[in-house]
C-alpha atoms as a PDB file:
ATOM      1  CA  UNK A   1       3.805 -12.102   8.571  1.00  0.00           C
ATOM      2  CA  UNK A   2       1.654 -13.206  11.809  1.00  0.00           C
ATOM      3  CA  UNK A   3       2.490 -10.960  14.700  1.00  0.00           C
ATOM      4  CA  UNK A   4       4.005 -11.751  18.091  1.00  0.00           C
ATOM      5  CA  UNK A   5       2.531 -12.262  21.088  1.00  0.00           C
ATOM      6  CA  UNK A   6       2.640  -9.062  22.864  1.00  0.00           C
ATOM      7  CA  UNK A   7       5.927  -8.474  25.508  1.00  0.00           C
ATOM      8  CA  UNK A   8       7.136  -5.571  27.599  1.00  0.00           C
ATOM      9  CA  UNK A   9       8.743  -2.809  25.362  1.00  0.00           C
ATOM     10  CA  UNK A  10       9.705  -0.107  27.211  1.00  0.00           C
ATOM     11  CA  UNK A  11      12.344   0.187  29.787  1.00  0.00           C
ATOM     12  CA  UNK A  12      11.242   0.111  33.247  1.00  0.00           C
ATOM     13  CA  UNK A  13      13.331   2.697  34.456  1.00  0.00           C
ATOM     14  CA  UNK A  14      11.614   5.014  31.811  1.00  0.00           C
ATOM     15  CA  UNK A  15       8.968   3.448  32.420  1.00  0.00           C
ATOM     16  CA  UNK A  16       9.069   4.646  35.866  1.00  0.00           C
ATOM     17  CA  UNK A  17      10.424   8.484  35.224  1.00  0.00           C
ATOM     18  CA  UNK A  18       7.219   8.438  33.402  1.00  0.00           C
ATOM     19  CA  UNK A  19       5.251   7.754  36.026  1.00  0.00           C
ATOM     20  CA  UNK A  20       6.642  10.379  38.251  1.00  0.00           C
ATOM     21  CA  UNK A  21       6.377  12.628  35.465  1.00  0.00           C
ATOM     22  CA  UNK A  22       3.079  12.021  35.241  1.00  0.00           C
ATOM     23  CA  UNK A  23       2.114  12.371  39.211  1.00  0.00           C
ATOM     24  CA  UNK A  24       4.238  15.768  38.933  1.00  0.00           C
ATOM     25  CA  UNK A  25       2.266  16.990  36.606  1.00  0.00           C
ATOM     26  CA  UNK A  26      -0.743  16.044  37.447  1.00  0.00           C
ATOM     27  CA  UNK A  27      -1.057  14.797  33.639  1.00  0.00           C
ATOM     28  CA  UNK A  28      -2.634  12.669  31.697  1.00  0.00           C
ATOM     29  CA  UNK A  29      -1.117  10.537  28.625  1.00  0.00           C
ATOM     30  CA  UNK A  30      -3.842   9.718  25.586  1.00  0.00           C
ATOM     31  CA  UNK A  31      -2.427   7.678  22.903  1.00  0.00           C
ATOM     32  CA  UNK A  32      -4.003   6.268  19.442  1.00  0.00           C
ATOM     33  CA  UNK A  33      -3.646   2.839  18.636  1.00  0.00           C
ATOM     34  CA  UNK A  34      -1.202   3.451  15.821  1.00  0.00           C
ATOM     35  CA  UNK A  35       1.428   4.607  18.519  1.00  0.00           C
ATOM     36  CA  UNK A  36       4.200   2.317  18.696  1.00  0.00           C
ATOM     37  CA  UNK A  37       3.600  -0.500  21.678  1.00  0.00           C
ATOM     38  CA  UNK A  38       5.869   0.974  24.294  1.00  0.00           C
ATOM     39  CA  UNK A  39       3.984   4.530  24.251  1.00  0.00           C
ATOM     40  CA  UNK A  40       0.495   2.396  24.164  1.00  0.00           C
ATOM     41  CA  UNK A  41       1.131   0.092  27.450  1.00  0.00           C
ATOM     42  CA  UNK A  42       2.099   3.565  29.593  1.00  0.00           C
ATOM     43  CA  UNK A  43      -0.844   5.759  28.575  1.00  0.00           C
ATOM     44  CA  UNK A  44      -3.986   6.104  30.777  1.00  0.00           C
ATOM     45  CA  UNK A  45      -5.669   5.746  27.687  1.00  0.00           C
ATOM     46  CA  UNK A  46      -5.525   4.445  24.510  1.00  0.00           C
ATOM     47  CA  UNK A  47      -8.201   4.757  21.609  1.00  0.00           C
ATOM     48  CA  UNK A  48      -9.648   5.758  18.716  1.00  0.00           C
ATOM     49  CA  UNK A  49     -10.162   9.411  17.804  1.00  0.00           C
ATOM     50  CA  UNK A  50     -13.589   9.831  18.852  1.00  0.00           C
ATOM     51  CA  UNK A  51     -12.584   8.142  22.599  1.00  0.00           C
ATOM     52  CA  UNK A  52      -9.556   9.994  22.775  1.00  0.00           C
ATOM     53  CA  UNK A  53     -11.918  13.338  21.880  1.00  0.00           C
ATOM     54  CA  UNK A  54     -13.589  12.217  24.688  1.00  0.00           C
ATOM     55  CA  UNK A  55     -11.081  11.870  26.981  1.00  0.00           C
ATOM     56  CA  UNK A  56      -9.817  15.204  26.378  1.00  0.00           C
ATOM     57  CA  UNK A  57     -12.872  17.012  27.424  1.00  0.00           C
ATOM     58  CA  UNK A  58     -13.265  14.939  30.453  1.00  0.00           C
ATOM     59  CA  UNK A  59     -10.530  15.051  31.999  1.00  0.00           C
ATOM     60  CA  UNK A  60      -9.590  16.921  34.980  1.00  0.00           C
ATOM     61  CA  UNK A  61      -5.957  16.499  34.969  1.00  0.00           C
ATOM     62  CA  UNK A  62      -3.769  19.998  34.543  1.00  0.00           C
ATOM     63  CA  UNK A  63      -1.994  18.273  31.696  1.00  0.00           C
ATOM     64  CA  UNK A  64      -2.766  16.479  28.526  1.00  0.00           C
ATOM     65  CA  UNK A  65       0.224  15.208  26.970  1.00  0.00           C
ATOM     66  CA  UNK A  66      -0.957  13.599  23.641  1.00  0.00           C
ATOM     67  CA  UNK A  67       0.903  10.932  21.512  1.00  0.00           C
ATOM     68  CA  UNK A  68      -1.007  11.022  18.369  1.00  0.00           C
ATOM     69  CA  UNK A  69      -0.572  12.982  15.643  1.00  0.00           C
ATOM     70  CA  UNK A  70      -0.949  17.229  15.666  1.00  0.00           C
ATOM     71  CA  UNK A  71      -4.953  16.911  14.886  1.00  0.00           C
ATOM     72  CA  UNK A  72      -5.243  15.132  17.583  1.00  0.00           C
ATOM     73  CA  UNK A  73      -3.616  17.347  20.206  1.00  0.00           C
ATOM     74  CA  UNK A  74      -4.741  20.132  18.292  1.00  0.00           C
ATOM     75  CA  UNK A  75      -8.517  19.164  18.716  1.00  0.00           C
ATOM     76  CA  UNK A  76      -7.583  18.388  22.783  1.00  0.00           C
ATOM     77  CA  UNK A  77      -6.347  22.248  23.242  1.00  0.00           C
ATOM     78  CA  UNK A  78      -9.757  23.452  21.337  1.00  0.00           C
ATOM     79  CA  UNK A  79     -11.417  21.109  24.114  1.00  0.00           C
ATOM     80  CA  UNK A  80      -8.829  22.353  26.933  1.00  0.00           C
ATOM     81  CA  UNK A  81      -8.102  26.021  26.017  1.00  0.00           C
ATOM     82  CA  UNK A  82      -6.852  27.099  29.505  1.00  0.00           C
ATOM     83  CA  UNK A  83      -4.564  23.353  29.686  1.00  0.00           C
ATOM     84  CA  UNK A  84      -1.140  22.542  28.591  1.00  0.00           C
ATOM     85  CA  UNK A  85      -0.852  20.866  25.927  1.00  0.00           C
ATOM     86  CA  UNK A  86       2.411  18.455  25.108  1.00  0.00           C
ATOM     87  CA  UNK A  87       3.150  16.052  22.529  1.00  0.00           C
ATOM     88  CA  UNK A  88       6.300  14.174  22.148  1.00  0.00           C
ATOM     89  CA  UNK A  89       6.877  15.314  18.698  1.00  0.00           C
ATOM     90  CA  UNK A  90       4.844  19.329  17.108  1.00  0.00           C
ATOM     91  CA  UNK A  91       6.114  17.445  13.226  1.00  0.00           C
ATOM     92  CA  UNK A  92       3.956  14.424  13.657  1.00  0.00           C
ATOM     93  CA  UNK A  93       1.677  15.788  10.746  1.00  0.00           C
ATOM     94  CA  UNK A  94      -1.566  13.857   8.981  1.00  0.00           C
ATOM     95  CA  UNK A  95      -1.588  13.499   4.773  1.00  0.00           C
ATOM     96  CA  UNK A  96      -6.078  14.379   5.209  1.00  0.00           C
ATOM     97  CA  UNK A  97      -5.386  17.308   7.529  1.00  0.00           C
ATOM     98  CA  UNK A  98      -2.197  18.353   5.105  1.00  0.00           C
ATOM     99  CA  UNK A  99      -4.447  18.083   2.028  1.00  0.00           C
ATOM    100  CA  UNK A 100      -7.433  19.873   3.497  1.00  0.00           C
ATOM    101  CA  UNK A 101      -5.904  23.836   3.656  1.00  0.00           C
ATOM    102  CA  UNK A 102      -8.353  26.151   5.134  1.00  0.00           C
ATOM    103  CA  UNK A 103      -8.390  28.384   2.270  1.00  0.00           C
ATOM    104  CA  UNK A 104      -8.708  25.730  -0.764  1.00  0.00           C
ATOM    105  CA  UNK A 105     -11.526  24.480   1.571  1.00  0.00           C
ATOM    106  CA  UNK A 106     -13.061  27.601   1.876  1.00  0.00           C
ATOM    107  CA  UNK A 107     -12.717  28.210  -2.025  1.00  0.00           C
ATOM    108  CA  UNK A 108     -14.520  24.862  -2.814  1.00  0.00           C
ATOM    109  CA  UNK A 109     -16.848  25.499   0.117  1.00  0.00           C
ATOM    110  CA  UNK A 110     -18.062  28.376  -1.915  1.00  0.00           C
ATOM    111  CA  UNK A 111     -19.438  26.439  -4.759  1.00  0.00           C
ATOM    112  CA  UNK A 112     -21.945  24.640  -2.281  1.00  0.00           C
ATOM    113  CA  UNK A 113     -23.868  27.155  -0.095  1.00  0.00           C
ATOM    114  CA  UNK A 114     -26.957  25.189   0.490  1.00  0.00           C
ATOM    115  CA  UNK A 115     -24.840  22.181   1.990  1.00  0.00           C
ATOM    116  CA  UNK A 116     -24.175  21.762   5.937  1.00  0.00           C
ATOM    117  CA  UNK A 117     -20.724  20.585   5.869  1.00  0.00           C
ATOM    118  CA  UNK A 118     -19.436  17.579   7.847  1.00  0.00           C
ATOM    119  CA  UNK A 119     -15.894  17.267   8.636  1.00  0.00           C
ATOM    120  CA  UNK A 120     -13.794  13.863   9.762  1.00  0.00           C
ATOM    121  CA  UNK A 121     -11.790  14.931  12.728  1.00  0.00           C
ATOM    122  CA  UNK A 122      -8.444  14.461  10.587  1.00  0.00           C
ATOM    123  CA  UNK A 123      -8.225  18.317   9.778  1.00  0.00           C
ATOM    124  CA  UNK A 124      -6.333  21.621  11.131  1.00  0.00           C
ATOM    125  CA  UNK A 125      -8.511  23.197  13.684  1.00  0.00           C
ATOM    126  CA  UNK A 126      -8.670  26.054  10.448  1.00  0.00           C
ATOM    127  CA  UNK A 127     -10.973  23.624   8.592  1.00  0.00           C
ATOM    128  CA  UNK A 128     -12.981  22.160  11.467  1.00  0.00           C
ATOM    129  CA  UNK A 129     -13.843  25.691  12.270  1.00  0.00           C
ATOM    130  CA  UNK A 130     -15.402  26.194   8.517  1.00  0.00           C
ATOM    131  CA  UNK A 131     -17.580  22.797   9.713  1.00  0.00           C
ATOM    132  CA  UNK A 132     -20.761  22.467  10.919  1.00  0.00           C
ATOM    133  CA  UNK A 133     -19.819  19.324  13.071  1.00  0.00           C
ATOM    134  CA  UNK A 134     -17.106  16.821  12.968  1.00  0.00           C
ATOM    135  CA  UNK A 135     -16.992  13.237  12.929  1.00  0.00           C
ATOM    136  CA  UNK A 136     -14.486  10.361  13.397  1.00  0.00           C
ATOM    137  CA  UNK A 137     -14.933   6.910  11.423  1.00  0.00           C
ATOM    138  CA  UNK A 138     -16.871   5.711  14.540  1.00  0.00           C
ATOM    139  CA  UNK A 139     -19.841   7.813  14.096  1.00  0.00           C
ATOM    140  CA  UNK A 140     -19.486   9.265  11.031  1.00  0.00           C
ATOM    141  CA  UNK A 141     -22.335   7.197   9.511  1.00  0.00           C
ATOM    142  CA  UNK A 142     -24.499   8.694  12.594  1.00  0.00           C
ATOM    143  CA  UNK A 143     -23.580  11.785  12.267  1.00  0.00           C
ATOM    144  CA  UNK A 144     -24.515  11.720   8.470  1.00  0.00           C
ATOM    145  CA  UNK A 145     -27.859  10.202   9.772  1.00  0.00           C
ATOM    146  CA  UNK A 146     -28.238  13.132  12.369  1.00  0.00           C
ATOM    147  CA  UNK A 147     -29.314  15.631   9.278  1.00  0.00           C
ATOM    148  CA  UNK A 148     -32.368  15.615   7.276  1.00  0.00           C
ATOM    149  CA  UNK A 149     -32.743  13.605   4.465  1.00  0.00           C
ATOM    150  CA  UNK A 150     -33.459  16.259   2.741  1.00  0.00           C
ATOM    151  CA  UNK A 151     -30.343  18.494   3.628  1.00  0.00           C
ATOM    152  CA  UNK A 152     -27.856  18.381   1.027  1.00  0.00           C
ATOM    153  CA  UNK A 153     -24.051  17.055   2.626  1.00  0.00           C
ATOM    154  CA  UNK A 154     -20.482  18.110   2.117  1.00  0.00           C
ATOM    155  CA  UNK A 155     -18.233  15.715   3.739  1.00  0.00           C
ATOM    156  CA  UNK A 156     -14.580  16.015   3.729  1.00  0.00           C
ATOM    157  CA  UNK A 157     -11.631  15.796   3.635  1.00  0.00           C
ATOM    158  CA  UNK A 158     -11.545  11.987   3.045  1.00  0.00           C
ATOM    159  CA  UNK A 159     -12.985  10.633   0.032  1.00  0.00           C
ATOM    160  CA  UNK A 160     -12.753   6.832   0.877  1.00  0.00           C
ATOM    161  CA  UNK A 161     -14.402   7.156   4.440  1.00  0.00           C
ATOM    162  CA  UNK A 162     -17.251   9.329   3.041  1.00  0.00           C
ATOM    163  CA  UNK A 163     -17.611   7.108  -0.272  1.00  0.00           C
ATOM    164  CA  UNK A 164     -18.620   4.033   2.640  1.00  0.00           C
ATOM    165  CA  UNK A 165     -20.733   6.513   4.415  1.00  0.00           C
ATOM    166  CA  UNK A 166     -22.786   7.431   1.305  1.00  0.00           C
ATOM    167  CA  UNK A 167     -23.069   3.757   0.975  1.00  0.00           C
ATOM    168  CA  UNK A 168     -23.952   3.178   4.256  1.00  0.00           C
ATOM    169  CA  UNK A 169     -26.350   5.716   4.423  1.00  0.00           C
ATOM    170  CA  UNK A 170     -28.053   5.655   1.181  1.00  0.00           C
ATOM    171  CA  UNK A 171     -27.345   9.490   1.013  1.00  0.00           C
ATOM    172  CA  UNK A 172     -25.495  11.575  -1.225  1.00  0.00           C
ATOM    173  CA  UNK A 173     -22.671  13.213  -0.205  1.00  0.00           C
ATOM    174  CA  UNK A 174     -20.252  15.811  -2.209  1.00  0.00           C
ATOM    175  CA  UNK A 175     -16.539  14.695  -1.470  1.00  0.00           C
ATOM    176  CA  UNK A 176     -13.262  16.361  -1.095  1.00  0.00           C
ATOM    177  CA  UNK A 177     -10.810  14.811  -2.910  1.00  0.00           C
ATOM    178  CA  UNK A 178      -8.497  14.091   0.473  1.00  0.00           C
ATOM    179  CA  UNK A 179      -7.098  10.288   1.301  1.00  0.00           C
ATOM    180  CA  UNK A 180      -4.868   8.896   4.065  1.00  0.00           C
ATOM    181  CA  UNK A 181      -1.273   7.995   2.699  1.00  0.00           C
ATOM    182  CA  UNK A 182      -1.322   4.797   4.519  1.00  0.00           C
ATOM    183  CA  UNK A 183      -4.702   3.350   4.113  1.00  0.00           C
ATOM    184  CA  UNK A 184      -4.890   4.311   0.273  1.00  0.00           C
ATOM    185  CA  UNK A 185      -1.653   1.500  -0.411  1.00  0.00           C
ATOM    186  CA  UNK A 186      -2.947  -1.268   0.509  1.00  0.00           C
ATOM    187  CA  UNK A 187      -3.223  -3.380  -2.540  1.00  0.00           C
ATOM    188  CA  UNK A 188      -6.215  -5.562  -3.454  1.00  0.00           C
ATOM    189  CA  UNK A 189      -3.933  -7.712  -5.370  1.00  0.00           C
ATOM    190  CA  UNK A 190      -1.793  -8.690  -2.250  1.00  0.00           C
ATOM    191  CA  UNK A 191      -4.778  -8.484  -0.400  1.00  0.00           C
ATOM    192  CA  UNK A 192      -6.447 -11.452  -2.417  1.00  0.00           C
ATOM    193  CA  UNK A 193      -2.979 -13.561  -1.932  1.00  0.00           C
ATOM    194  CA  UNK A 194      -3.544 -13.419   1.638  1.00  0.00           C
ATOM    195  CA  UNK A 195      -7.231 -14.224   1.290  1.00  0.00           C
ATOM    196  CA  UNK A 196      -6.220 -17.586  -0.968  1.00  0.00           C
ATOM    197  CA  UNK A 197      -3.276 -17.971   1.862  1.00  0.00           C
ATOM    198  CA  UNK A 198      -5.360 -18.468   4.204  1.00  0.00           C
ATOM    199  CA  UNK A 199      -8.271 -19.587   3.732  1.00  0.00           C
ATOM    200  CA  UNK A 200      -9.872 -19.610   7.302  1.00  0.00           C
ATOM    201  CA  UNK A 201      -9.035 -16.038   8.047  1.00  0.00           C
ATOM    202  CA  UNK A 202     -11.596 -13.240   7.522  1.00  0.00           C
ATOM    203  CA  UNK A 203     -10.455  -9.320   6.808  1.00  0.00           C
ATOM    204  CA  UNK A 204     -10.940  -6.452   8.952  1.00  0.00           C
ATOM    205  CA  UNK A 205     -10.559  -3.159   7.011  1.00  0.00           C
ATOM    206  CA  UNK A 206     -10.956   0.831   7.496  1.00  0.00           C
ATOM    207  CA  UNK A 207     -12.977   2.828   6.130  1.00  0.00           C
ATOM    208  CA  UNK A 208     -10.874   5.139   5.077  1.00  0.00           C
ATOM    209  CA  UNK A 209      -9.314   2.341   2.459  1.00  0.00           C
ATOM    210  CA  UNK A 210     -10.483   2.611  -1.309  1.00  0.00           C
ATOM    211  CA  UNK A 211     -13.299   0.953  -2.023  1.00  0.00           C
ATOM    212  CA  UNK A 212     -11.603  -2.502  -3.684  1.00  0.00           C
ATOM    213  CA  UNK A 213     -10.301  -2.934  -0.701  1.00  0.00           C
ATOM    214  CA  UNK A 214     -13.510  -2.835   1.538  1.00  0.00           C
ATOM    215  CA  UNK A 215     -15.638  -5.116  -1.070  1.00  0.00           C
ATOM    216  CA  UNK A 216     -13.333  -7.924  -0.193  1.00  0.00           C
ATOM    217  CA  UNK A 217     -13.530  -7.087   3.929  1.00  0.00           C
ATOM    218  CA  UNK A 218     -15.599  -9.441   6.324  1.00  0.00           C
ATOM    219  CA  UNK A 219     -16.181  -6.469   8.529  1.00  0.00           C
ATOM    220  CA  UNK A 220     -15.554  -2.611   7.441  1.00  0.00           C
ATOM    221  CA  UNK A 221     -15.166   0.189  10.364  1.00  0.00           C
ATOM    222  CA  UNK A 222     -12.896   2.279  12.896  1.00  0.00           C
ATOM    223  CA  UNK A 223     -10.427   1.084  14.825  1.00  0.00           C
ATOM    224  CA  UNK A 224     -12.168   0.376  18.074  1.00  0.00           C
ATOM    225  CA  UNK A 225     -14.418  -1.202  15.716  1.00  0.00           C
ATOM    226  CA  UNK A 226     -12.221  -3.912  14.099  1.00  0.00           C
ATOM    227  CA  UNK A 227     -10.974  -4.490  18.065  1.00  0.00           C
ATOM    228  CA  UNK A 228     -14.782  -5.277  19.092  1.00  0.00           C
ATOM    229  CA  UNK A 229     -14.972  -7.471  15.899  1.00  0.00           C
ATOM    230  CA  UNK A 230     -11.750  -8.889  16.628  1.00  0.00           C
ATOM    231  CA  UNK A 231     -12.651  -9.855  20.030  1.00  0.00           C
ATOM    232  CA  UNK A 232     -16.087 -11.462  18.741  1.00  0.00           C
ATOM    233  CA  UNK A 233     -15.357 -13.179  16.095  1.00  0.00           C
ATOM    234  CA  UNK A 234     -15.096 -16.954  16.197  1.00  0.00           C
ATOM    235  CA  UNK A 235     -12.353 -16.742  13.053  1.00  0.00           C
ATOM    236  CA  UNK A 236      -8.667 -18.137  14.819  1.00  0.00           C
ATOM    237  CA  UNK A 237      -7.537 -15.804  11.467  1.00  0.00           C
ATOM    238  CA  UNK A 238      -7.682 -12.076  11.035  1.00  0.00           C
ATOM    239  CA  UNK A 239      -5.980 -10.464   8.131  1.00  0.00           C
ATOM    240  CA  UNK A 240      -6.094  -6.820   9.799  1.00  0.00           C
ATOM    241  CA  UNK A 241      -6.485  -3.780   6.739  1.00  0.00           C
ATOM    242  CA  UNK A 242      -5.672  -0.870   8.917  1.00  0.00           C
ATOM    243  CA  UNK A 243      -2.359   0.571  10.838  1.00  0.00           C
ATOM    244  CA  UNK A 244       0.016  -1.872  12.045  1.00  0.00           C
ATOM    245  CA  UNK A 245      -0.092  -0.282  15.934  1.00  0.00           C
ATOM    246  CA  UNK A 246      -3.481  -1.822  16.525  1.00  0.00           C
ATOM    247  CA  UNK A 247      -1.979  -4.977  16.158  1.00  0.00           C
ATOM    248  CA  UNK A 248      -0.209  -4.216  19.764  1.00  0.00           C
ATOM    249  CA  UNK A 249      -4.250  -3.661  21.378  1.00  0.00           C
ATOM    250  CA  UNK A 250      -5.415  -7.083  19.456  1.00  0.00           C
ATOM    251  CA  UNK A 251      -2.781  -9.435  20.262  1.00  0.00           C
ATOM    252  CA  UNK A 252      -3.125  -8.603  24.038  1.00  0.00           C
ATOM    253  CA  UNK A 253      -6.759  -8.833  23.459  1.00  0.00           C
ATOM    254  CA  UNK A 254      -6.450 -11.859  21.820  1.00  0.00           C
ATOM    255  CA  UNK A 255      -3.416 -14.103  22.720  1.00  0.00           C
ATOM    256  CA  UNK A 256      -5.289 -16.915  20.536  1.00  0.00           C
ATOM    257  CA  UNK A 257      -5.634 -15.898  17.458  1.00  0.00           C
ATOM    258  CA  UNK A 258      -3.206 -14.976  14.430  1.00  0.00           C
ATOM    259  CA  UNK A 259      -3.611 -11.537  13.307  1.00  0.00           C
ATOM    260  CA  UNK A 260      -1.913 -10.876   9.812  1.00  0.00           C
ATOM    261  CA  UNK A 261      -1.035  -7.172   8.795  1.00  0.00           C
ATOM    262  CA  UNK A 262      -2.074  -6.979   4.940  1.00  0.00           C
ATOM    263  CA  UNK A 263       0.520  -5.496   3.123  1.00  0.00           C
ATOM    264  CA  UNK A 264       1.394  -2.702   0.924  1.00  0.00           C
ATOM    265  CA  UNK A 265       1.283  -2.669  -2.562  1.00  0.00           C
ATOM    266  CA  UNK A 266       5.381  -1.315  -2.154  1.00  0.00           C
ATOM    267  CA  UNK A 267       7.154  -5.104  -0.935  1.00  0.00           C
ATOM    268  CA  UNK A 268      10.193  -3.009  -0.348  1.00  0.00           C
ATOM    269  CA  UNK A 269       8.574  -0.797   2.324  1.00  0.00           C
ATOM    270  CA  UNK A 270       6.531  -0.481   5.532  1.00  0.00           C
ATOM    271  CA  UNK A 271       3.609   0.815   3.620  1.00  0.00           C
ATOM    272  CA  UNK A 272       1.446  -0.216   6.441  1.00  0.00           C
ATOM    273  CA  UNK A 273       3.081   2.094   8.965  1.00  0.00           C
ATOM    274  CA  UNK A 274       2.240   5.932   9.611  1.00  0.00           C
ATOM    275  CA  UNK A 275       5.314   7.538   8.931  1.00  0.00           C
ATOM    276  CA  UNK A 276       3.828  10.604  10.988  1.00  0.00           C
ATOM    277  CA  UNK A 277       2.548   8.705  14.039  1.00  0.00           C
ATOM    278  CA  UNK A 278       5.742   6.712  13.908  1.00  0.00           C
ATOM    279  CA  UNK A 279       7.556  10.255  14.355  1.00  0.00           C
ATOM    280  CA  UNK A 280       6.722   9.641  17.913  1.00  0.00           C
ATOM    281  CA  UNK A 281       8.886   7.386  20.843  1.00  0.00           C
ATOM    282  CA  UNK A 282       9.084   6.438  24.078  1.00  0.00           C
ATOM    283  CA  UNK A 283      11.814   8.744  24.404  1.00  0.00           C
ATOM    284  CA  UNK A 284      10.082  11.780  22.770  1.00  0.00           C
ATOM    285  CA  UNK A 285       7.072  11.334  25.408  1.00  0.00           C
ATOM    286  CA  UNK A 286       9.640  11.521  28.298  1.00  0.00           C
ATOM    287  CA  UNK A 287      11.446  14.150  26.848  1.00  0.00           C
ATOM    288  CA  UNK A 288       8.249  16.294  26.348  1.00  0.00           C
ATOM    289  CA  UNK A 289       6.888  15.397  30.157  1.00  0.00           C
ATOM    290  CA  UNK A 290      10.375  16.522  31.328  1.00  0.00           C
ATOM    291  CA  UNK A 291      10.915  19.351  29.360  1.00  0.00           C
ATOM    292  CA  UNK A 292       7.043  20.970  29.258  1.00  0.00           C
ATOM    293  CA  UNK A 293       7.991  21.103  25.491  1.00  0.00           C
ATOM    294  CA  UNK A 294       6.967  20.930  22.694  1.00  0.00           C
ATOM    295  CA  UNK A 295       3.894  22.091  23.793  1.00  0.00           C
ATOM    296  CA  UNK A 296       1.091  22.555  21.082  1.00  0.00           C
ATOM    297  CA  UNK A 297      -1.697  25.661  21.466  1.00  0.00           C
ATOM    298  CA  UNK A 298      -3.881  27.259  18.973  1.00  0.00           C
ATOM    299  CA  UNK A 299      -5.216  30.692  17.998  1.00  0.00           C
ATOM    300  CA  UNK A 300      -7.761  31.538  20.962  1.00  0.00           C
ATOM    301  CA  UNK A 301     -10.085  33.125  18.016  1.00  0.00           C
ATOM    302  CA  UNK A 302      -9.569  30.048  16.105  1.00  0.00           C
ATOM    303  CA  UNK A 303     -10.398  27.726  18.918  1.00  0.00           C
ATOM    304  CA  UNK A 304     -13.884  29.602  20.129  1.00  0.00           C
ATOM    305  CA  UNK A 305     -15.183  28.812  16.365  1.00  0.00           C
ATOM    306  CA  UNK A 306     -13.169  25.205  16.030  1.00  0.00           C
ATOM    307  CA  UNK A 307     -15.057  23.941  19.649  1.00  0.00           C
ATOM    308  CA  UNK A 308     -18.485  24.698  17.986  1.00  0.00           C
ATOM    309  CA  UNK A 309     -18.454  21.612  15.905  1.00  0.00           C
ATOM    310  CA  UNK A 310     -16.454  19.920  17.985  1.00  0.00           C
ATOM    311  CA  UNK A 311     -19.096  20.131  21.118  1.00  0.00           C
ATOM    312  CA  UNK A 312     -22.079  18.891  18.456  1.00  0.00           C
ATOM    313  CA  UNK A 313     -20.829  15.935  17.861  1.00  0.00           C
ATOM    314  CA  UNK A 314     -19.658  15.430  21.632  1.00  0.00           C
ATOM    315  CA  UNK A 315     -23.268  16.124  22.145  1.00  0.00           C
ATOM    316  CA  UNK A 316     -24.243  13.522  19.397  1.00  0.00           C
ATOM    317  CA  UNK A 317     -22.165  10.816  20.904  1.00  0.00           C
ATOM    318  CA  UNK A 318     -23.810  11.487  24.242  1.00  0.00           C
ATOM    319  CA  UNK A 319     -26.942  10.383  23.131  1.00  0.00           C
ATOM    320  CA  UNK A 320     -28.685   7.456  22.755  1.00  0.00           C
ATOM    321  CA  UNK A 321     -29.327   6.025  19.292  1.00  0.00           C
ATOM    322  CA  UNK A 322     -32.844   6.160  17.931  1.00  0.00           C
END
């Protein structure tokens, strides 16, 4: 399946409400690029996690209303602890942050006491406060780099994304045993098909996809990353190993070009779509805007020690690379 060119896919009218929503409340709209397309084309800004991260702390507006999933607005309260907070649906849950308790972290923490332990921003603010510093799947590989060789790593909670950073960074890392729902279905069978399919296309894949998957990828990183590579590359084909929202970013990006959503290994379902980010609509983020609800907040206590890592790797991304 070769996706459409990209069209208008919200109604103006709520379109509009939106907008005066948004001038009410002196708020701000952050989306990820797994949102569906309506909720992408009226956000001030869509991205990745580490941009949307960014965002948050930036910003000056009085609210943040967040379509993403509850990590995500979670992290922007820690960042904004005097701000509301609203997001068009509280259920919109992650499988890594689900499969990453606090306490079984803390438990398995235990066993390593000599390791600094680096956490991918898809946790509870619970476990990013037992962190040292978080990353995203933009600069985790950095952030990795940022310690001494010598310094002995956890990194957690997913085991795919810090399998490619170990390989990446020659370093060894101690894993939890965490993986995203949607990225660990793709299958390298069906992937292959595509691949012999069509010939001419080359294969953009997350990290956070088991390794079979990455060994047959032309280019292997976040999802601003595989929109800078799908931008650049010369390829009319790109078979794209990630969430199907990004598709809505590339296809404006690139009116051109074919992009081709590998599938599950399921034919029967829409393995390829985040059944929690997909909890979201264009009516949801109305309703929320309208309603100041639901709006998301977090333990005060649990916030001071959650920022801490937060704010290094904030600091890390402000800097230059070596």
């Amino acid at each position: 399946m070769i996706a459409t060119p990209a069209r208008p896919f919200a109604d103006p009218a709520v379109v509009a409400e939106i907008d005066r929503l948004r001038r009410e409340l002196h708020a701000v709209i952050l989306a990820h690029f797994y949102q569906e397309p309506a909720i992408q084309d009226v956000a001030d800004h869509v991205g990745d996690s580490l941009y949307l991260a960014q965002q948050a702390a930036a910003t000056d507006a009085e609210v943040i209303v967040f379509a993403g999933v509850h990590f995500m607005a979670e992290t922007a309260k820690i960042l904004n602890p005097d701000k509301l907070v609203l997001v068009p649906d509280l259920t919109a849950g992650c499988s890594l942050a689900d499969g990453c308790p606090a306490e079984a972290f803390a438990a398995w923490l235990a066993g390593y006491p000599d390791h600094k332990v680096v956490s991918y921003i898809n946790c509870s603010a619970a476990t990013k406060a037992l962190s040292d510093i978080i990353c995203t799947s933009s600069n985790a590989v950095r952030v990795v780099e940022s310690f001494p060789p010598d310094q002995p790593l956890v990194f957690a909670p997913d085991r795919f994304l810090g399998r490619w950073v170990a390989k990446e960074t020659g370093r060894p890392l101690v894993l939890w045993p965490g993986s995203c729902e949607v990225h660990e279905v793709f299958s390298a069978i069906r992937l292959e098909e595509l691949r012999e399919a069509h010939p001419d296309a080359v294969v953009a894949a997350h990290p956070e996809c088991p390794e079979i998957i990455l060994d047959q990828a032309d280019h292997v990183g976040s999802t601003s990353s595989i929109l800078a590579f799908a931008r650049r590359t010369p390829a009319r084909e790109i078979i794209v190993v990630t969430e199907a929202g990004i598709l809505h970013q590339m296809q404006k990006e690139n009116p051109d070009k074919a992009l081709i959503p590998a599938p599950g290994a399921d034919e029967t379902c829409s393995c390829n779509l985040c059944p929690h980010m997909r909890k979201n609509t264009i009516a949801k983020l109305l309703a929320c805007m309208r309603d100041r609800s639901p709006e998301l907040t977090v333990d005060p206590a649990l916030g001071r020690r959650a920022v801490v890592p937060l704010d290094r790797m904030l600091a890390l991304s402000r800097q230059s690379p070596a």
